[in-house]
C-alpha atoms as a PDB file:
ATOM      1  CA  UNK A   1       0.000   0.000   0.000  1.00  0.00           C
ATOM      2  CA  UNK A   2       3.138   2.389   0.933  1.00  0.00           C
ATOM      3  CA  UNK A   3       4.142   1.733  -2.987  1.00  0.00           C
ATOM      4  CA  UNK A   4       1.670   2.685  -4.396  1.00  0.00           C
ATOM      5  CA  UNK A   5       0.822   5.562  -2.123  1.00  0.00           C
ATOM      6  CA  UNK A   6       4.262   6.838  -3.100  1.00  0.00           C
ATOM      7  CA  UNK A   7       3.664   5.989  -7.080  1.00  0.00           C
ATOM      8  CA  UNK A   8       0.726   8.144  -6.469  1.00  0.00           C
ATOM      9  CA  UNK A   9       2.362  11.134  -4.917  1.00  0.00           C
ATOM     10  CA  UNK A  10       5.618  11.043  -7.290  1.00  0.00           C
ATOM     11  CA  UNK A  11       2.578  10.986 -10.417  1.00  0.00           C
ATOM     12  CA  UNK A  12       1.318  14.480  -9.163  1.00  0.00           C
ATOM     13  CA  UNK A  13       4.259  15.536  -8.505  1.00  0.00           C
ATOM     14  CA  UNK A  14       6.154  14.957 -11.624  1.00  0.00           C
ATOM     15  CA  UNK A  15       3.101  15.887 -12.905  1.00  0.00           C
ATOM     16  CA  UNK A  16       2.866  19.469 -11.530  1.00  0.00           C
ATOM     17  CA  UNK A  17       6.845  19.800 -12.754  1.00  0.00           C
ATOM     18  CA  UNK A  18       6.098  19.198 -16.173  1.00  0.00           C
ATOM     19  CA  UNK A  19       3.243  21.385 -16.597  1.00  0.00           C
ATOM     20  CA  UNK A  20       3.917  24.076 -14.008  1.00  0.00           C
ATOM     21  CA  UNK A  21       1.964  24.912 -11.071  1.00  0.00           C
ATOM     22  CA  UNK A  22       1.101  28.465 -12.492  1.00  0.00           C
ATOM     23  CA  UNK A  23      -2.370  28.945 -14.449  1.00  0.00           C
ATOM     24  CA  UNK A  24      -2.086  31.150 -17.215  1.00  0.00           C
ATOM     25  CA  UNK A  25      -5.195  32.679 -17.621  1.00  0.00           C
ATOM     26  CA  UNK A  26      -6.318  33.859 -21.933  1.00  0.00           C
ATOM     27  CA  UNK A  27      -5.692  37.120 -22.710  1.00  0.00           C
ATOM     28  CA  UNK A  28      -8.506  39.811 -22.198  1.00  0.00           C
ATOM     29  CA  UNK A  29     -10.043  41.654 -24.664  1.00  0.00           C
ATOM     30  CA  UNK A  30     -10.024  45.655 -24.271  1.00  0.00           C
ATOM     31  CA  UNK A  31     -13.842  45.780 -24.137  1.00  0.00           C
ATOM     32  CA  UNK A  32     -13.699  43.480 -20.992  1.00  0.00           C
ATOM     33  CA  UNK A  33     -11.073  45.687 -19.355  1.00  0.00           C
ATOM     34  CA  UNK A  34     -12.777  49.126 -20.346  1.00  0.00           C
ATOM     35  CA  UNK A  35     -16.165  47.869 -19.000  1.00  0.00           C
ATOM     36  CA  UNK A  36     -14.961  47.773 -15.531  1.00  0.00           C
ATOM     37  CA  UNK A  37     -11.039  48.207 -14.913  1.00  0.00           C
ATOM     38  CA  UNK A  38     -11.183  48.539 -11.293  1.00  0.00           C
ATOM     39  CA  UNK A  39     -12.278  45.159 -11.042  1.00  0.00           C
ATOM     40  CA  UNK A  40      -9.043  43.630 -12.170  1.00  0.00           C
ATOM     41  CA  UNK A  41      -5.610  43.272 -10.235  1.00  0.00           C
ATOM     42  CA  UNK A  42      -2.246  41.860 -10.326  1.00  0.00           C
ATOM     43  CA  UNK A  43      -0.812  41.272 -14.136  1.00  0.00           C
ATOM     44  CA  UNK A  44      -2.348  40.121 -16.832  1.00  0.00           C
ATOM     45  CA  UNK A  45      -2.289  39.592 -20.631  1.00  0.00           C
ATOM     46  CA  UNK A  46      -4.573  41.830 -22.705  1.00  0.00           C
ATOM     47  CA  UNK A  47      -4.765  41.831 -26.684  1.00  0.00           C
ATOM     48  CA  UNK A  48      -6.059  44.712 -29.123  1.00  0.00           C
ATOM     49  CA  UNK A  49      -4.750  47.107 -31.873  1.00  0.00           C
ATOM     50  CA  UNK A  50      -3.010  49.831 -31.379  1.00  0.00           C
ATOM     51  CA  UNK A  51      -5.501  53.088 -32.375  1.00  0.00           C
ATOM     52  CA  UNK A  52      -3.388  55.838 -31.615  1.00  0.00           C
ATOM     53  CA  UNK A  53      -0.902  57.940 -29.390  1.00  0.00           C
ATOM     54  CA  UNK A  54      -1.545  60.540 -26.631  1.00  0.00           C
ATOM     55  CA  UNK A  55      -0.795  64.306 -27.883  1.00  0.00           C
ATOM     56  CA  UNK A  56       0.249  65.128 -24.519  1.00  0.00           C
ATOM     57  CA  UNK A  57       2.191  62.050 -23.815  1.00  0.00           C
ATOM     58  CA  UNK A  58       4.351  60.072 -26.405  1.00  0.00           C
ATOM     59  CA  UNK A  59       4.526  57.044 -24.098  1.00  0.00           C
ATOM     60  CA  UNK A  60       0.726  56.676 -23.840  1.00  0.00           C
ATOM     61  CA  UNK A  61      -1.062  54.721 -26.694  1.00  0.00           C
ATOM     62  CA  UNK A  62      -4.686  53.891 -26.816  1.00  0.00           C
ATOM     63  CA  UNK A  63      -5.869  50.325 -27.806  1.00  0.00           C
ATOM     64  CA  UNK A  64      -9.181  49.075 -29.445  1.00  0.00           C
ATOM     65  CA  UNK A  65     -10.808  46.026 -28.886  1.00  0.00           C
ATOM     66  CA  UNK A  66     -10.431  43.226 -31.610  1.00  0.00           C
ATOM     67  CA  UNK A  67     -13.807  42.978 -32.296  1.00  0.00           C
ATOM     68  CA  UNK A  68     -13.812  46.850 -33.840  1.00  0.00           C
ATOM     69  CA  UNK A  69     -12.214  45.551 -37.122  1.00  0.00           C
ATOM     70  CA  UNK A  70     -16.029  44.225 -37.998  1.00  0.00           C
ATOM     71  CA  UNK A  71     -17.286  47.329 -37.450  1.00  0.00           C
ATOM     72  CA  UNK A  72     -17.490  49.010 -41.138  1.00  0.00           C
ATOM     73  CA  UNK A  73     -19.760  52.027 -40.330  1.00  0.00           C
ATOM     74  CA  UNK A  74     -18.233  55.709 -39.677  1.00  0.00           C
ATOM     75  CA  UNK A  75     -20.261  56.050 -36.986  1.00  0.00           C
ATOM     76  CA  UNK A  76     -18.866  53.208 -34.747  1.00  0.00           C
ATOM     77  CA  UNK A  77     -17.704  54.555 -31.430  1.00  0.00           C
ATOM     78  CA  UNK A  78     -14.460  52.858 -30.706  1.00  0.00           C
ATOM     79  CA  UNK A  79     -13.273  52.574 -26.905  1.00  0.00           C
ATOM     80  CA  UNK A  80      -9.869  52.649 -25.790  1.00  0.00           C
ATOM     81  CA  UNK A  81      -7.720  51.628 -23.153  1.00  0.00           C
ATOM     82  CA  UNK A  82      -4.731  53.733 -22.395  1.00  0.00           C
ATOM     83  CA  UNK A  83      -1.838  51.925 -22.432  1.00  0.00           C
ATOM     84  CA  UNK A  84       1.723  53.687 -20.751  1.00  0.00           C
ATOM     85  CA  UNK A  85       4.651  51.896 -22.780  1.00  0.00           C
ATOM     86  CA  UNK A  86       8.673  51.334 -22.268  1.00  0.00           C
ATOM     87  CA  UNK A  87      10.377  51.594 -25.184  1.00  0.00           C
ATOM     88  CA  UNK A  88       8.434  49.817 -27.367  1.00  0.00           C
ATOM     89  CA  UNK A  89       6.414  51.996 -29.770  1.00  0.00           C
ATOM     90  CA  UNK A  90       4.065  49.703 -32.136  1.00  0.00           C
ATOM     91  CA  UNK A  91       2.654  51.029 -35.433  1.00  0.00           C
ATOM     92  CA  UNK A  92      -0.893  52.153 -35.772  1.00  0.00           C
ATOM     93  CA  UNK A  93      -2.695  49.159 -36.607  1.00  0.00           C
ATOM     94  CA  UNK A  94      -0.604  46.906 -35.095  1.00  0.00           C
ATOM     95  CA  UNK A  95      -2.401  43.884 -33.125  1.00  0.00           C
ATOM     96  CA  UNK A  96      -0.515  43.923 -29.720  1.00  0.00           C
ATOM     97  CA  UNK A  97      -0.505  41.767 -26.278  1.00  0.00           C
ATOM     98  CA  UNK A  98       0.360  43.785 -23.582  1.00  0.00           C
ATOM     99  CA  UNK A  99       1.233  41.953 -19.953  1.00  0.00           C
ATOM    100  CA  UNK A 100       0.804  44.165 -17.676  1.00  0.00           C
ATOM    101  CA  UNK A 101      -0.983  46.050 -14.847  1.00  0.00           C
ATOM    102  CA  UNK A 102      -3.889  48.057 -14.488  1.00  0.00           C
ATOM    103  CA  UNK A 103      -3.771  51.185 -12.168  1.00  0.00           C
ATOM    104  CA  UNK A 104      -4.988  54.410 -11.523  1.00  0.00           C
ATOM    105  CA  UNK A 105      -3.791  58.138 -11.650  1.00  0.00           C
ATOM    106  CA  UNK A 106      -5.072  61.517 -11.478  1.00  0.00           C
ATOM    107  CA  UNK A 107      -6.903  60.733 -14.898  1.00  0.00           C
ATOM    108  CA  UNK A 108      -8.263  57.465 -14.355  1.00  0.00           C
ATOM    109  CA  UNK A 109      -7.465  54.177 -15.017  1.00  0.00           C
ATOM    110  CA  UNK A 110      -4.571  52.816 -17.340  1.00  0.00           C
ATOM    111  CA  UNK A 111      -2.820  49.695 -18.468  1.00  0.00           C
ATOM    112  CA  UNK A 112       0.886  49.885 -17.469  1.00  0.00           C
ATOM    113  CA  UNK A 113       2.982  47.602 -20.002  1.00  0.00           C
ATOM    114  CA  UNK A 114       5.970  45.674 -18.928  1.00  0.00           C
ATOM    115  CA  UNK A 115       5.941  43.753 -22.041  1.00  0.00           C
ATOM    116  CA  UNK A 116       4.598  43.786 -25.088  1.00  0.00           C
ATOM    117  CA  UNK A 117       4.275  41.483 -28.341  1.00  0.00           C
ATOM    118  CA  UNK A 118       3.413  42.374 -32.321  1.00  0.00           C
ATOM    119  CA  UNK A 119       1.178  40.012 -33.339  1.00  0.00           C
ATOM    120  CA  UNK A 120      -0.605  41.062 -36.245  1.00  0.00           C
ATOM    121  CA  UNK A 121      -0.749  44.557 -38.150  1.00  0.00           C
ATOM    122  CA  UNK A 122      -3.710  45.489 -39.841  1.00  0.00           C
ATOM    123  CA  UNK A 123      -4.804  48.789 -41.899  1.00  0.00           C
ATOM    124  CA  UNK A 124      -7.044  50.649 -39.902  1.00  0.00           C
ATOM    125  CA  UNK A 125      -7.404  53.816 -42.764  1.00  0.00           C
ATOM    126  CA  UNK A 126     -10.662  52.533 -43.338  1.00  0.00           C
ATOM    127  CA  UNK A 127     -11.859  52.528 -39.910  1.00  0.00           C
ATOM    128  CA  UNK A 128     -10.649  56.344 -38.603  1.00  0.00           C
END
C-alpha cells in the first residue's frame, strides 16, 4: 500500500513539474477591461490594436478592442484603453498583447505595459 501511495504522490508531482503549477489565464479583450477596470488586479495579458498615441504624452497609446475591425460604419464609437509603454512603440494598426498592470492616476485608469508582443498589423485607414 506504501508503494503505491508513493507511485501516487511522485505521479502528481512529476506531474505538476512538467506542466507548471502556475495557471495562465487567456488574454482579455479591451472591451472586458474598459467595461470595468477597477475590477481587475495583479498582471495580466490583454490583446487589441493599437488606435493611436496621446498628444500630450508620447509614451501613452490607446488600444481598441479586436472585435472593432467588424465594425465598417463611420459612426462606430471605438473605446480605448490607455496603455503607458517602455520603449516599445508599435505602429498604428498593429495587433498587440500587452502583460501588464492596471492602475490608476489623477486621470483614471490605465494599463501599465511591462511587455509587449506584435502580433498582427492590420490597416485601420478605413476605420478612422
Amino acid at each position: 500500500m506504501r508503494i503505491v501511495t508513493f507511485c501516487g504522490i511522485l505521479l502528481v508531482v512529476m506531474a505538476l513539474f512538467v506542466t507548471g503549477c502556475e495557471k495562465n489565464n487567456p488574454p482579455l479583450g479591451v472591451g472586458q477591461l474598459v467595461s470595468d477596470p477597477g475590477a481587475f488586479s495583479g498582471s495580466m495579458d490583454v490583446i487589441g490594436i493599437a488606435y493611436a498615441y496621446s498628444s500630450s504624452d508620447p509614451n501613452v497609446m490607446g488600444i481598441m478592442d479586436l472585435g472593432e475591425l467588424k465594425c465598417a460604419s463611420p459612426g462606430c464609437t471605438k473605446v480605448l484603453l490607455p496603455v503607458r509603454l517602455g520603449d516599445t512603440r508599435p505602429a498604428i494598426g498593429d495587433e498587440v498583447r500587452v502583460t501588464g498592470v492596471m492602475v490608476k492616476d489623477a486621470s483614471g485608469y490605465l494599463f501599465k505595459a511591462e511587455a509587449l508582443q506584435i502580433l498582427a498589423r492590420h490597416n485601420l485607414e478605413a476605420f478612422k
